[in-house]
C-alpha atoms as a PDB file:
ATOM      1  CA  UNK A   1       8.523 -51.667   9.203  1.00  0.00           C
ATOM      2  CA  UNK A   2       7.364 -54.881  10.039  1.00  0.00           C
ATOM      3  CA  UNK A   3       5.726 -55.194  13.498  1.00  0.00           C
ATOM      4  CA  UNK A   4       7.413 -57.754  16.453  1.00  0.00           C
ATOM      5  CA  UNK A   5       3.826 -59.712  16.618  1.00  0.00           C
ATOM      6  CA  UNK A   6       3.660 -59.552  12.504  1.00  0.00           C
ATOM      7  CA  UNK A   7       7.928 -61.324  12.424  1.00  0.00           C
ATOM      8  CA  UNK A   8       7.008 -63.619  15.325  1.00  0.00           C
ATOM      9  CA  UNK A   9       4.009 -64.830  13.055  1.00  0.00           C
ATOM     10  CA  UNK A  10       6.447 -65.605  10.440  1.00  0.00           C
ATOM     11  CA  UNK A  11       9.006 -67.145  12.250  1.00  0.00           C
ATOM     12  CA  UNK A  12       6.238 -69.633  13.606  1.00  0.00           C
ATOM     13  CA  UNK A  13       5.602 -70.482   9.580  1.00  0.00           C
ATOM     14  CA  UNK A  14       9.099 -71.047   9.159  1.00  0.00           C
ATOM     15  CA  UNK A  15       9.071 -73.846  12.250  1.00  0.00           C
ATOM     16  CA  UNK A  16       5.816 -75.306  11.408  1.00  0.00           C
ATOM     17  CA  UNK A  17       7.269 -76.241   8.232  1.00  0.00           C
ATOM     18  CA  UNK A  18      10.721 -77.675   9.273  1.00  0.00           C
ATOM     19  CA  UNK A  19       8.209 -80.080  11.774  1.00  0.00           C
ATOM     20  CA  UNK A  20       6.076 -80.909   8.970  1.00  0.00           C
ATOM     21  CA  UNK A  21       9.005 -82.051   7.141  1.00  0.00           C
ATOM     22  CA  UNK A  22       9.281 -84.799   9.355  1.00  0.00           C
ATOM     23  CA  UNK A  23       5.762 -85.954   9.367  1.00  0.00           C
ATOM     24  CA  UNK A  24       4.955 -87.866   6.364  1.00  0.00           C
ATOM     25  CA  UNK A  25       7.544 -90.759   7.014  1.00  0.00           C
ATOM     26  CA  UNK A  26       6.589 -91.025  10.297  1.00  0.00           C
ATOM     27  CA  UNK A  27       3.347 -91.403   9.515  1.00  0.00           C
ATOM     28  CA  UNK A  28       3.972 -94.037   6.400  1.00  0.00           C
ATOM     29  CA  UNK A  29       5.799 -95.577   8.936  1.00  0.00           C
ATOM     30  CA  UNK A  30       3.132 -96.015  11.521  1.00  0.00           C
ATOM     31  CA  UNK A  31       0.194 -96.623   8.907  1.00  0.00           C
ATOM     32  CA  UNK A  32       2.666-100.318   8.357  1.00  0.00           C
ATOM     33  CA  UNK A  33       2.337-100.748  11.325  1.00  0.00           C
ATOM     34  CA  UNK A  34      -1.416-100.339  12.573  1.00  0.00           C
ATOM     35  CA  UNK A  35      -3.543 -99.336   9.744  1.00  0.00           C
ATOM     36  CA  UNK A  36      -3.637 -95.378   8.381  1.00  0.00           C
ATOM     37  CA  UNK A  37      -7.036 -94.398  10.242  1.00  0.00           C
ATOM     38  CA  UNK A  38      -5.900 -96.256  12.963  1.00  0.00           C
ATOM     39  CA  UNK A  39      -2.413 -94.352  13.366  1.00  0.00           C
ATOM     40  CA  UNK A  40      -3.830 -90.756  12.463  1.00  0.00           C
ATOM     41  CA  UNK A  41      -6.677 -91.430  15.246  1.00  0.00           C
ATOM     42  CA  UNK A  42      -3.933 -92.382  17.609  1.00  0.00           C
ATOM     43  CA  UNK A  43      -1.775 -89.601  16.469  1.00  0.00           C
ATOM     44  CA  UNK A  44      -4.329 -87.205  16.906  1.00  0.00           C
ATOM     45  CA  UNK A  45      -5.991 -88.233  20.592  1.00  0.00           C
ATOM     46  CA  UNK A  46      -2.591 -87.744  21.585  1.00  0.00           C
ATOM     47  CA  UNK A  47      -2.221 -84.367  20.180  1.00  0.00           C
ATOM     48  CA  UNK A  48      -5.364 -83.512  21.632  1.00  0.00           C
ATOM     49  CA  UNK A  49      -4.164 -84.362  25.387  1.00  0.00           C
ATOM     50  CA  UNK A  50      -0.855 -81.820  24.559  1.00  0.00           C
ATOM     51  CA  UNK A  51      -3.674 -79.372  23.483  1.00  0.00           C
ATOM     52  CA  UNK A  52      -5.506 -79.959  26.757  1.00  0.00           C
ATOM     53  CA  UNK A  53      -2.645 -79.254  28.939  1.00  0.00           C
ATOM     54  CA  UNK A  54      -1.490 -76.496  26.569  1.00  0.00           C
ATOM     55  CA  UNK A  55      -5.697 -75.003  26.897  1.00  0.00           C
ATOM     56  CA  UNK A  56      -5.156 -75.707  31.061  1.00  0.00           C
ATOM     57  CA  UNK A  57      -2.512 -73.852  31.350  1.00  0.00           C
ATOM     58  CA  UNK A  58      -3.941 -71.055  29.706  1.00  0.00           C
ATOM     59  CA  UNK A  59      -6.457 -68.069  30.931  1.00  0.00           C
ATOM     60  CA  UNK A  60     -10.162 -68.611  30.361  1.00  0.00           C
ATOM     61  CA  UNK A  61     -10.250 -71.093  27.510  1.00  0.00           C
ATOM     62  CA  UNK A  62     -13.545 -71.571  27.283  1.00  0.00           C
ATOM     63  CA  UNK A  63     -14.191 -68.317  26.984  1.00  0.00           C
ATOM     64  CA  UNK A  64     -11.834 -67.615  24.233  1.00  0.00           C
ATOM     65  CA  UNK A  65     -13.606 -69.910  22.500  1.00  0.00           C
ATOM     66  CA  UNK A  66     -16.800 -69.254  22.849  1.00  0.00           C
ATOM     67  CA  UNK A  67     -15.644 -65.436  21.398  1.00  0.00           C
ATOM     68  CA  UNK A  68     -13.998 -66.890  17.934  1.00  0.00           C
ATOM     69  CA  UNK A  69     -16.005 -65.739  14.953  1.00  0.00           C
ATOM     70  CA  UNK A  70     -18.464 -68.440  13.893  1.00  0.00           C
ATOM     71  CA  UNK A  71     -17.353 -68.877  10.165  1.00  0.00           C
ATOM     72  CA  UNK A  72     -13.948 -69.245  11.733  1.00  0.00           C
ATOM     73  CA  UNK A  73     -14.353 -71.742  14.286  1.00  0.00           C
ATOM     74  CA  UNK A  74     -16.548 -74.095  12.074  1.00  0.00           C
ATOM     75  CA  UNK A  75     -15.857 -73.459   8.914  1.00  0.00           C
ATOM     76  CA  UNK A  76     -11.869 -73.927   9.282  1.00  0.00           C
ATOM     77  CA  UNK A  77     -12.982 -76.586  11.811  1.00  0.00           C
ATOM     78  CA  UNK A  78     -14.381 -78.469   9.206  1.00  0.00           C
ATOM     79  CA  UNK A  79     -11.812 -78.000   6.804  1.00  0.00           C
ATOM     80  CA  UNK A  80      -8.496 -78.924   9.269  1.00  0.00           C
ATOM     81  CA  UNK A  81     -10.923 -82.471   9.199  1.00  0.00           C
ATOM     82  CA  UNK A  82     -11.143 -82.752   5.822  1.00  0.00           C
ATOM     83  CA  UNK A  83      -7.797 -82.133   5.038  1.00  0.00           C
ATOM     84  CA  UNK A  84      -6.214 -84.771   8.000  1.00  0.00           C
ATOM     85  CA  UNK A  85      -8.503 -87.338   7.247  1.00  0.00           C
ATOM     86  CA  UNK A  86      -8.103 -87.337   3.643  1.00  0.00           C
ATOM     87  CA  UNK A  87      -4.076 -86.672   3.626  1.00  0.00           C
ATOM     88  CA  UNK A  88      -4.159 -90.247   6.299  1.00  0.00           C
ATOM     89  CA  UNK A  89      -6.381 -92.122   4.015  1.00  0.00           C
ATOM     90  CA  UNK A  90      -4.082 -91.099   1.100  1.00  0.00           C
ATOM     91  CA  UNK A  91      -1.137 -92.193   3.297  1.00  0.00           C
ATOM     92  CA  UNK A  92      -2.530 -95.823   3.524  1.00  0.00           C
ATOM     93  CA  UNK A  93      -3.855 -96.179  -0.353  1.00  0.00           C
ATOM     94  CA  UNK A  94      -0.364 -95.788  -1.059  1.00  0.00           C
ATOM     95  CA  UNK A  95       0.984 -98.738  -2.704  1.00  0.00           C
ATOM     96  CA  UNK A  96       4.684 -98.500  -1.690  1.00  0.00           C
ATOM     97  CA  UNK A  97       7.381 -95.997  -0.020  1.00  0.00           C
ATOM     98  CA  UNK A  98       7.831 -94.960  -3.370  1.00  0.00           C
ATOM     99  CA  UNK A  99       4.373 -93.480  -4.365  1.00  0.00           C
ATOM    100  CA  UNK A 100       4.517 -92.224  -0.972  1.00  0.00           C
ATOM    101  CA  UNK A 101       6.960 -90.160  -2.420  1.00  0.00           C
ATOM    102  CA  UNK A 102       4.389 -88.896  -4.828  1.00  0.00           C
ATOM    103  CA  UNK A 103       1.599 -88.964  -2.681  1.00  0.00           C
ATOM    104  CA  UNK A 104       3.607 -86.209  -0.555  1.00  0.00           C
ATOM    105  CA  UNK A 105       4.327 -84.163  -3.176  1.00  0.00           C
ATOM    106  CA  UNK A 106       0.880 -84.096  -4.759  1.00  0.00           C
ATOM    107  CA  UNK A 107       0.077 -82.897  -1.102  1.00  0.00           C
ATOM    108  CA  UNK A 108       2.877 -80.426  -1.575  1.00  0.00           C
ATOM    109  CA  UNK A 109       0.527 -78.256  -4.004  1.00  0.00           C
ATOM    110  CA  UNK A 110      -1.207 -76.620  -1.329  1.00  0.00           C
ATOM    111  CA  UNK A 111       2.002 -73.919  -1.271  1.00  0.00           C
ATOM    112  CA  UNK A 112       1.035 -72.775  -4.704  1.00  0.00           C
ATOM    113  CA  UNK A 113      -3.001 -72.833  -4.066  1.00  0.00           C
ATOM    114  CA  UNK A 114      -2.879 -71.138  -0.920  1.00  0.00           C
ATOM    115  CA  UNK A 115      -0.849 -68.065  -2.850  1.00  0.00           C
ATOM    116  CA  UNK A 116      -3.086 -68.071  -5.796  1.00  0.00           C
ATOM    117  CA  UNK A 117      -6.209 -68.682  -3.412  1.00  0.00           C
ATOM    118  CA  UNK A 118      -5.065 -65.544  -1.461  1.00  0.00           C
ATOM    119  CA  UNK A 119      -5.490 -63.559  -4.715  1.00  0.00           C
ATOM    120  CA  UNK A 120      -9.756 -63.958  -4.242  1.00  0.00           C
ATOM    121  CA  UNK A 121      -9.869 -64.361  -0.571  1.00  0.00           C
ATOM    122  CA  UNK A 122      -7.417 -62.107   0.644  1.00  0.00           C
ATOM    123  CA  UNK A 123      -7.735 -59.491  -2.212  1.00  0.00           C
ATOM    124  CA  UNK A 124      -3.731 -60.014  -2.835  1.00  0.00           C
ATOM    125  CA  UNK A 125      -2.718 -58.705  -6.129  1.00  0.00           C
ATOM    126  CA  UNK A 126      -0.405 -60.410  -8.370  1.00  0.00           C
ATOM    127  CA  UNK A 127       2.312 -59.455 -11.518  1.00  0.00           C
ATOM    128  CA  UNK A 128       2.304 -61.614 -14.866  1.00  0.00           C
ATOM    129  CA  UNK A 129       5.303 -63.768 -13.040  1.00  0.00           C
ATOM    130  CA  UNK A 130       2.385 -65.791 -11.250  1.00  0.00           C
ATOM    131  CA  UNK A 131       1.656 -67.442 -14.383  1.00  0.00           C
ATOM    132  CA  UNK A 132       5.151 -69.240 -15.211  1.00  0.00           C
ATOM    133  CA  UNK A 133       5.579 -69.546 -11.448  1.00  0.00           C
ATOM    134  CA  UNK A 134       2.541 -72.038 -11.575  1.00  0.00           C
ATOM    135  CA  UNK A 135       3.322 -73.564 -14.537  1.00  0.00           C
ATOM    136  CA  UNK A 136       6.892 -74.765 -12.737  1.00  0.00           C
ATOM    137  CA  UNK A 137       5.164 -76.325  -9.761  1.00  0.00           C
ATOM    138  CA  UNK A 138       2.572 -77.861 -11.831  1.00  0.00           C
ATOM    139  CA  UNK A 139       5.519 -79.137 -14.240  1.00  0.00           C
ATOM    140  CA  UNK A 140       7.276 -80.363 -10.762  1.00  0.00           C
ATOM    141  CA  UNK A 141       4.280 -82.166  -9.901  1.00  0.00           C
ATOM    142  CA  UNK A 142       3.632 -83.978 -13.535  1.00  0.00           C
ATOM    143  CA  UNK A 143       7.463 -84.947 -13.349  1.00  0.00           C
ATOM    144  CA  UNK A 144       7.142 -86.789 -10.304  1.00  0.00           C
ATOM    145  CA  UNK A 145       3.906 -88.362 -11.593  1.00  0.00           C
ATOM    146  CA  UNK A 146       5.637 -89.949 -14.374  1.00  0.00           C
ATOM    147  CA  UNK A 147       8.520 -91.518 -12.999  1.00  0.00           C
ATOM    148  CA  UNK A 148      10.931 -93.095 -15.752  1.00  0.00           C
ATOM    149  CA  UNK A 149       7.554 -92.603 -17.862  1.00  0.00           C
ATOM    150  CA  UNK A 150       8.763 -88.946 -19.630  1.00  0.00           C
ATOM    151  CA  UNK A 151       7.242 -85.870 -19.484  1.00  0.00           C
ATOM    152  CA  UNK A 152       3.822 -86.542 -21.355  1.00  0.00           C
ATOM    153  CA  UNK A 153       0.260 -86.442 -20.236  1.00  0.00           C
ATOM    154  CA  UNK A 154      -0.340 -90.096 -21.791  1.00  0.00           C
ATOM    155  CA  UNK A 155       2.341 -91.529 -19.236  1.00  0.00           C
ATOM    156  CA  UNK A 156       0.869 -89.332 -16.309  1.00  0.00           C
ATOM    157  CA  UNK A 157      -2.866 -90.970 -17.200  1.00  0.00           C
ATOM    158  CA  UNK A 158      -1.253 -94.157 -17.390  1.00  0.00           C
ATOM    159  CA  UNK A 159       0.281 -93.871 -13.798  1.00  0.00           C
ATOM    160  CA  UNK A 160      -2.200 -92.447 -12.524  1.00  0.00           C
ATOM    161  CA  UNK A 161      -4.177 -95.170 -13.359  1.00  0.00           C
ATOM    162  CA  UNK A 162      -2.931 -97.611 -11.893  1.00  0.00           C
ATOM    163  CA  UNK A 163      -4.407 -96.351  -7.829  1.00  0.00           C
ATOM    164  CA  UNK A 164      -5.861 -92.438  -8.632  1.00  0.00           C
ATOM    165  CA  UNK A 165      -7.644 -92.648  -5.222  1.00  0.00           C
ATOM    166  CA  UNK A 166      -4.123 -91.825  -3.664  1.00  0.00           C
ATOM    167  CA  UNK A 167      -2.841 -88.768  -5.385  1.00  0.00           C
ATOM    168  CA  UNK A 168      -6.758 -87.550  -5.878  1.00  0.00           C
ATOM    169  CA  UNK A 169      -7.236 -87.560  -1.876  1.00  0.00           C
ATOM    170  CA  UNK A 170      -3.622 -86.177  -1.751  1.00  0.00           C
ATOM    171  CA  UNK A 171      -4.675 -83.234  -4.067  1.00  0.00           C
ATOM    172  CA  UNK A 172      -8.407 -82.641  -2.278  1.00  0.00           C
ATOM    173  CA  UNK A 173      -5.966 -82.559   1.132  1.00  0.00           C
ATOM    174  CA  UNK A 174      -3.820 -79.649  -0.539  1.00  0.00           C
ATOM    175  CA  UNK A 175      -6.839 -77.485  -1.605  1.00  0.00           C
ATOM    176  CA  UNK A 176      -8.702 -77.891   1.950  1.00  0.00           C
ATOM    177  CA  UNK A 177      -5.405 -77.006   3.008  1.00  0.00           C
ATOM    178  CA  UNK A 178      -4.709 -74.140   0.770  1.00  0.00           C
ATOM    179  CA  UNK A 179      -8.363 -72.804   1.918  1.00  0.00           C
ATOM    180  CA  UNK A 180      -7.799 -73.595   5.592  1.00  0.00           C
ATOM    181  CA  UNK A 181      -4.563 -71.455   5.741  1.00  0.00           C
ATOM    182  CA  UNK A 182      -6.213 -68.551   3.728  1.00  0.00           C
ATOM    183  CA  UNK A 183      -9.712 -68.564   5.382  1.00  0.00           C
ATOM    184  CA  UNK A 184      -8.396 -68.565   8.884  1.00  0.00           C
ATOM    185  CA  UNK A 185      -6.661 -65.351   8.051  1.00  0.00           C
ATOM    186  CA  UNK A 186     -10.214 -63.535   6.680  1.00  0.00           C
ATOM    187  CA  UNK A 187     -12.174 -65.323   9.144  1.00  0.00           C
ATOM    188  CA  UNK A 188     -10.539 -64.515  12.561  1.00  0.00           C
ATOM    189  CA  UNK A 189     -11.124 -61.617  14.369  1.00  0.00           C
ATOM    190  CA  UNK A 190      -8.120 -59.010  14.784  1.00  0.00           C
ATOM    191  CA  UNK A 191      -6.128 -60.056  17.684  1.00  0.00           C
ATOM    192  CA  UNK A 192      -8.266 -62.824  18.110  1.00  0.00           C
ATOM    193  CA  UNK A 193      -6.654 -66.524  19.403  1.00  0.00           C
ATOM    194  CA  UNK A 194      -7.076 -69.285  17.143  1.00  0.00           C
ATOM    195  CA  UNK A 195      -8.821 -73.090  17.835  1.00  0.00           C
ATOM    196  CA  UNK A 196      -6.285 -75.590  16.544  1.00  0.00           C
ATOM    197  CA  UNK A 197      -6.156 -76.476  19.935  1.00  0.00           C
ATOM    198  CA  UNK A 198      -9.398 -77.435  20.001  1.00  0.00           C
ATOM    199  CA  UNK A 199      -9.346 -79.104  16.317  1.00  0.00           C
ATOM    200  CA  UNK A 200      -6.620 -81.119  17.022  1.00  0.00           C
ATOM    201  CA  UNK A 201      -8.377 -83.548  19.392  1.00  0.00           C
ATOM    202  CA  UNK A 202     -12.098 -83.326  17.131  1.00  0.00           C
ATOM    203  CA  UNK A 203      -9.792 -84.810  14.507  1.00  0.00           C
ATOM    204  CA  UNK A 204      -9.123 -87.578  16.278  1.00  0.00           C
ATOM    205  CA  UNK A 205     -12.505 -88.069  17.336  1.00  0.00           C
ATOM    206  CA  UNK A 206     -13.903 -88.088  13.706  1.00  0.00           C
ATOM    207  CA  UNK A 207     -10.973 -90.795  12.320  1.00  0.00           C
ATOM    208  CA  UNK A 208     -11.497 -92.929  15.715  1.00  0.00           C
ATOM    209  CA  UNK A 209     -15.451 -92.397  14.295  1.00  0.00           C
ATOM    210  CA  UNK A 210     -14.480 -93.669  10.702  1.00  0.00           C
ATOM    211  CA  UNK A 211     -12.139 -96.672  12.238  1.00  0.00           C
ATOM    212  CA  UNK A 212     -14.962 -98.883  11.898  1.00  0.00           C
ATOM    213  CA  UNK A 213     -15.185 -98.647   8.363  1.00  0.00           C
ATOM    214  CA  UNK A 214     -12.134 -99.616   7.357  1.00  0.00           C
ATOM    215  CA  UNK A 215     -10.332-102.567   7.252  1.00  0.00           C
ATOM    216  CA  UNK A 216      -7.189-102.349   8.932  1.00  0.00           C
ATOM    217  CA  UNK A 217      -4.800-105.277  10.602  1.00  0.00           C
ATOM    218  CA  UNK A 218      -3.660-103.168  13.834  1.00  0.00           C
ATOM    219  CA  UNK A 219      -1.085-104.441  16.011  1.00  0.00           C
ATOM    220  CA  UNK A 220       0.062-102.282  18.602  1.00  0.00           C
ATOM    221  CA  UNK A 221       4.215-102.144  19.125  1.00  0.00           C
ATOM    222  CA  UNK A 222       6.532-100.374  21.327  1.00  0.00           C
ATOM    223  CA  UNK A 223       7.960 -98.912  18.234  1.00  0.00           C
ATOM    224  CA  UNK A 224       4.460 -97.785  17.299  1.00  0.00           C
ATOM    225  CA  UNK A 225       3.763 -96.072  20.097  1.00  0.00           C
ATOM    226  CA  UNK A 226       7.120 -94.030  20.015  1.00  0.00           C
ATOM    227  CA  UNK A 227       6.049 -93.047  16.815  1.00  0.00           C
ATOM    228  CA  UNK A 228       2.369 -91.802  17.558  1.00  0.00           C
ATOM    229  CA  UNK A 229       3.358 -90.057  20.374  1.00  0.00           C
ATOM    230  CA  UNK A 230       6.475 -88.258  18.617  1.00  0.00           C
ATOM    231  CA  UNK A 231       4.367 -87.572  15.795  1.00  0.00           C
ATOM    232  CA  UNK A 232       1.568 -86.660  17.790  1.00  0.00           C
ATOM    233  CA  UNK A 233       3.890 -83.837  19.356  1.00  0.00           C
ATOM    234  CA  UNK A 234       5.180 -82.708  16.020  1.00  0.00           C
ATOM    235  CA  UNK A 235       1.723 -82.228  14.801  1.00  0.00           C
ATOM    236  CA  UNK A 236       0.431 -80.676  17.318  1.00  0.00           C
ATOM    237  CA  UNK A 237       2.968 -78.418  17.659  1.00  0.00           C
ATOM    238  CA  UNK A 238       3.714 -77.501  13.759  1.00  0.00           C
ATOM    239  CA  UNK A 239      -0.393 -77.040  13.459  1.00  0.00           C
ATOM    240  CA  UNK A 240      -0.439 -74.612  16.335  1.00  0.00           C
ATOM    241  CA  UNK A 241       2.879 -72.422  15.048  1.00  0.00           C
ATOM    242  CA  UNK A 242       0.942 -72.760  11.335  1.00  0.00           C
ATOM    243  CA  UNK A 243      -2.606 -71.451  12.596  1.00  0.00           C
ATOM    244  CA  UNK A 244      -0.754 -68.219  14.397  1.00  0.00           C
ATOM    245  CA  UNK A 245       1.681 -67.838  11.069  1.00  0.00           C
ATOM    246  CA  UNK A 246      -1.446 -67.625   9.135  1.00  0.00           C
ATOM    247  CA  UNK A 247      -3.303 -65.473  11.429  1.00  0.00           C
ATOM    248  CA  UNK A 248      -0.315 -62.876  12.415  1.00  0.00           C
ATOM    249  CA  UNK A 249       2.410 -63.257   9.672  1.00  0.00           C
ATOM    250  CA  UNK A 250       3.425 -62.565   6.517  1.00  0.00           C
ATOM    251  CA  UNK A 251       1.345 -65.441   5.172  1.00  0.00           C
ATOM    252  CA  UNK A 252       2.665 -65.111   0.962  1.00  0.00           C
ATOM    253  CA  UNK A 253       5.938 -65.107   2.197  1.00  0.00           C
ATOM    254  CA  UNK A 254       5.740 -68.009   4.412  1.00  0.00           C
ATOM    255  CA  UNK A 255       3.570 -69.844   1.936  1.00  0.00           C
ATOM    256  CA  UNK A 256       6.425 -68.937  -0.064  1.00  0.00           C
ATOM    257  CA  UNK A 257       8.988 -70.782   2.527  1.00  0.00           C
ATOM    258  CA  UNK A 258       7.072 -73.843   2.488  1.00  0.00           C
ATOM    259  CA  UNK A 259       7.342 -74.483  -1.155  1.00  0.00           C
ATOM    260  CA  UNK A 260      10.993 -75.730  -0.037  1.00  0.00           C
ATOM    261  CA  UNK A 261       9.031 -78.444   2.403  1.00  0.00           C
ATOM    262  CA  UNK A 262       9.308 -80.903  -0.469  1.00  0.00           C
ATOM    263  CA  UNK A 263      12.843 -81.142  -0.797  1.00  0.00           C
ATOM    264  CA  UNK A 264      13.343 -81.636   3.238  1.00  0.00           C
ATOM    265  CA  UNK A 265      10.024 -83.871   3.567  1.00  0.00           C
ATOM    266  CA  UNK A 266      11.746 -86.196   0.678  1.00  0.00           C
ATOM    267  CA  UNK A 267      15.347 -86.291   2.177  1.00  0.00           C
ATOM    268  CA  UNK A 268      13.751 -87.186   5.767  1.00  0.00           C
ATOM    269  CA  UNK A 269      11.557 -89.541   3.961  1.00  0.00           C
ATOM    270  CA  UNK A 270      14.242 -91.360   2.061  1.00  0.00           C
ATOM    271  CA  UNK A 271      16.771 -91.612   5.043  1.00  0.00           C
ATOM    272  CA  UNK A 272      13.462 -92.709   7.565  1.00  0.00           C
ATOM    273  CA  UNK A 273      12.037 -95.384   5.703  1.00  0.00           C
ATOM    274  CA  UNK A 274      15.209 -96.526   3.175  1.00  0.00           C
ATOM    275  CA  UNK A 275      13.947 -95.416  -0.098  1.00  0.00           C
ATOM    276  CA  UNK A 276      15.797 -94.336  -3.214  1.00  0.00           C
ATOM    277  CA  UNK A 277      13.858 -91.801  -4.993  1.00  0.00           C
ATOM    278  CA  UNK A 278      14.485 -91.841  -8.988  1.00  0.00           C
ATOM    279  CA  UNK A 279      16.276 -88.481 -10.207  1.00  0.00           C
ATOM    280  CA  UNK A 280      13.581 -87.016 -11.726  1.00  0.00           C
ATOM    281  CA  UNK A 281      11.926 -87.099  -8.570  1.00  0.00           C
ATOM    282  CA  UNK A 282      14.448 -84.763  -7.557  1.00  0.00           C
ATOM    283  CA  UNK A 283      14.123 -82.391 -10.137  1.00  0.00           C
ATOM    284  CA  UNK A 284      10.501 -82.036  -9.484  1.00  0.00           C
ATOM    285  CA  UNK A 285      11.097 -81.369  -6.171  1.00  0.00           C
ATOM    286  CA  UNK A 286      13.461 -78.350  -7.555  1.00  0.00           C
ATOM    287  CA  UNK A 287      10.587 -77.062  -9.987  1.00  0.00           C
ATOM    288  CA  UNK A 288       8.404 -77.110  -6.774  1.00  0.00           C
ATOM    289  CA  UNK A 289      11.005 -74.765  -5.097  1.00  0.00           C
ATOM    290  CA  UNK A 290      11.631 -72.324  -8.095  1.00  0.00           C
ATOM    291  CA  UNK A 291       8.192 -72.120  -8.830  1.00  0.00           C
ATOM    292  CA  UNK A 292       7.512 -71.034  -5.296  1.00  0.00           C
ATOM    293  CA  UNK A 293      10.121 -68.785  -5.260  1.00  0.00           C
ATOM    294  CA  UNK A 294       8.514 -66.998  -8.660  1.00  0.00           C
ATOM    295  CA  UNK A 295       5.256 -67.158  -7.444  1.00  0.00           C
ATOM    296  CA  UNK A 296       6.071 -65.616  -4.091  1.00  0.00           C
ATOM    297  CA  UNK A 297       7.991 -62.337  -5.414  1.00  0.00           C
ATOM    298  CA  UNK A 298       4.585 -62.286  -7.949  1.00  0.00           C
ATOM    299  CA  UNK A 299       2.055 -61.563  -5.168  1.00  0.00           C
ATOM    300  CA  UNK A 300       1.706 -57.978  -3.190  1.00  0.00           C
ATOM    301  CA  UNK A 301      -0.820 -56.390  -0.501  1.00  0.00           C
ATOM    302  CA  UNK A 302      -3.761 -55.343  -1.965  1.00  0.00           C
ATOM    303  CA  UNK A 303      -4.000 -51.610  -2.720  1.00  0.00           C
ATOM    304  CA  UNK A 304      -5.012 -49.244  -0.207  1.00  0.00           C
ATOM    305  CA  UNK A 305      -8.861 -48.316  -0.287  1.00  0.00           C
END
């Protein structure tokens, strides 16, 4: 039977990753606009001011945080960071809409890592359907990689090498991520609250910290900052739902669930910023989702002690 707190946990997973959907062409969107650090700083501040009036209206805040386990609160601290600031930079290496395309779905791996990262971590236990499960999202992922190219490691090198800092960022994001969602589970206490809250706006800090060092032409618009502050809201919100999902939920089955983020990221993608993905995009994109699927009915609870 599962437990009200335990299906509101999930249900939170499920939302998070409907808003996350929307995310990556807003953010393409506003990187064009002022600069990638420069729009995931502003994205993030703003975030950070929901979070404060989200932490204000709530009892003893301070407090709370002060009682969050240690490994928790810095260690998944450090890797919500990581993961932002290399997912933003990845955003702005980009070289078009259309590797954006890519660049999203490399991200997209984290789905798959954070179910076969909950096998160590989390002590899950997993059949022999894992294995082809993998090999689908992985085959996904080298499909997109070669656009019109075939299916052949020589064409995916030879993509690749034409701007590897992109998709390598992209793929560092998805394992901080993949660690982040599994790590927050171990590391919390029982009942315990979580910190995104209080991530949220350090993230911001950090890229407003790192603005310095890049070059970026920023030009603030009207239409830019409707699309910080939306996405700013969106992230906020789908980081908070994510952090409880992971902490209270069923977190292989939403992982599970957000193997199908590809396919709704790349539709709101294509229809935000006019793009018209090749086919075989699209059928990596369905490998992503099988794969998930296979890999998710693979993993179980750990045995009883």
């Amino acid at each position: 039977m599962i437990s009200p707190t335990a299906r509101l946990g999930t249900l939170s997973g499920f939302a998070a990753v409907l808003l996350w959907s929307t995310t990556f062409a807003l953010a393409r969107s506003l990187s064009e606009r002022v600069g990638a650090v420069t729009g995931g700083a502003a994205v993030y501040l703003i975030g950070g001011l929901f979070c404060a009036i989200r932490l204000a209206a709530s009892p003893r805040p301070i407090a709370r945080l002060v009682q969050l386990p240690r490994r928790y609160l810095f260690g998944c601290g450090a890797l919500f960071v990581a993961y932002t600031a290399a997912l933003y930079l990845a955003l702005g290496l980009a070289q078009d809409r259309q590797q954006l395309l890519e660049v999203a779905l490399v991200n997209y791996l984290w789905p798959a890592l954070t179910i076969l990262f909950s096998l160590p971590l989390l002590h899950k236990r997993a059949s022999w359907w894992l294995l082809p499960g993998t090999l689908l999202g992985l085959g996904g992922l080298v499909l997109v990689l070669t656009p019109g190219s075939g299916f052949s490691l020589a064409a995916l090198r030879e993509h690749l090498a034409g701007n590897p800092a992109a998709p390598a960022l992209a793929l560092f994001a998805a394992v901080t991520w993949a660690l982040f969602s599994n790590l927050a589970r171990k590391w919390s206490a029982p009942g315990s609250g979580g910190a995104v809250e209080w991530f949220v706006p350090a993230t911001g800090l950090v890229l407003l910290a790192m603005r310095p060092a890049v070059d970026e032409p920023t030009g603030w618009s009207l239409a830019a900052a409707v699309e910080a502050t939306a996405l700013a809201a969106i992230s906020a919100l789908a980081n908070v739902l994510w952090d409880h999902a992971v902490r209270r939920g069923d977190l292989v089955l939403v992982a599970a669930a957000s193997y199908f983020t590809p396919l709704l990221s790349t539709a709101a993608s294509c229809v935000y910023l006019a793009v018209a993905p090749a086919p075989q995009l699209w059928v990596g994109c369905v490998l992503l989702v099988v794969g998930s699927l296979v890999s998710w009915r693979s993993v179980r609870e750990p045995a009883p002690a």
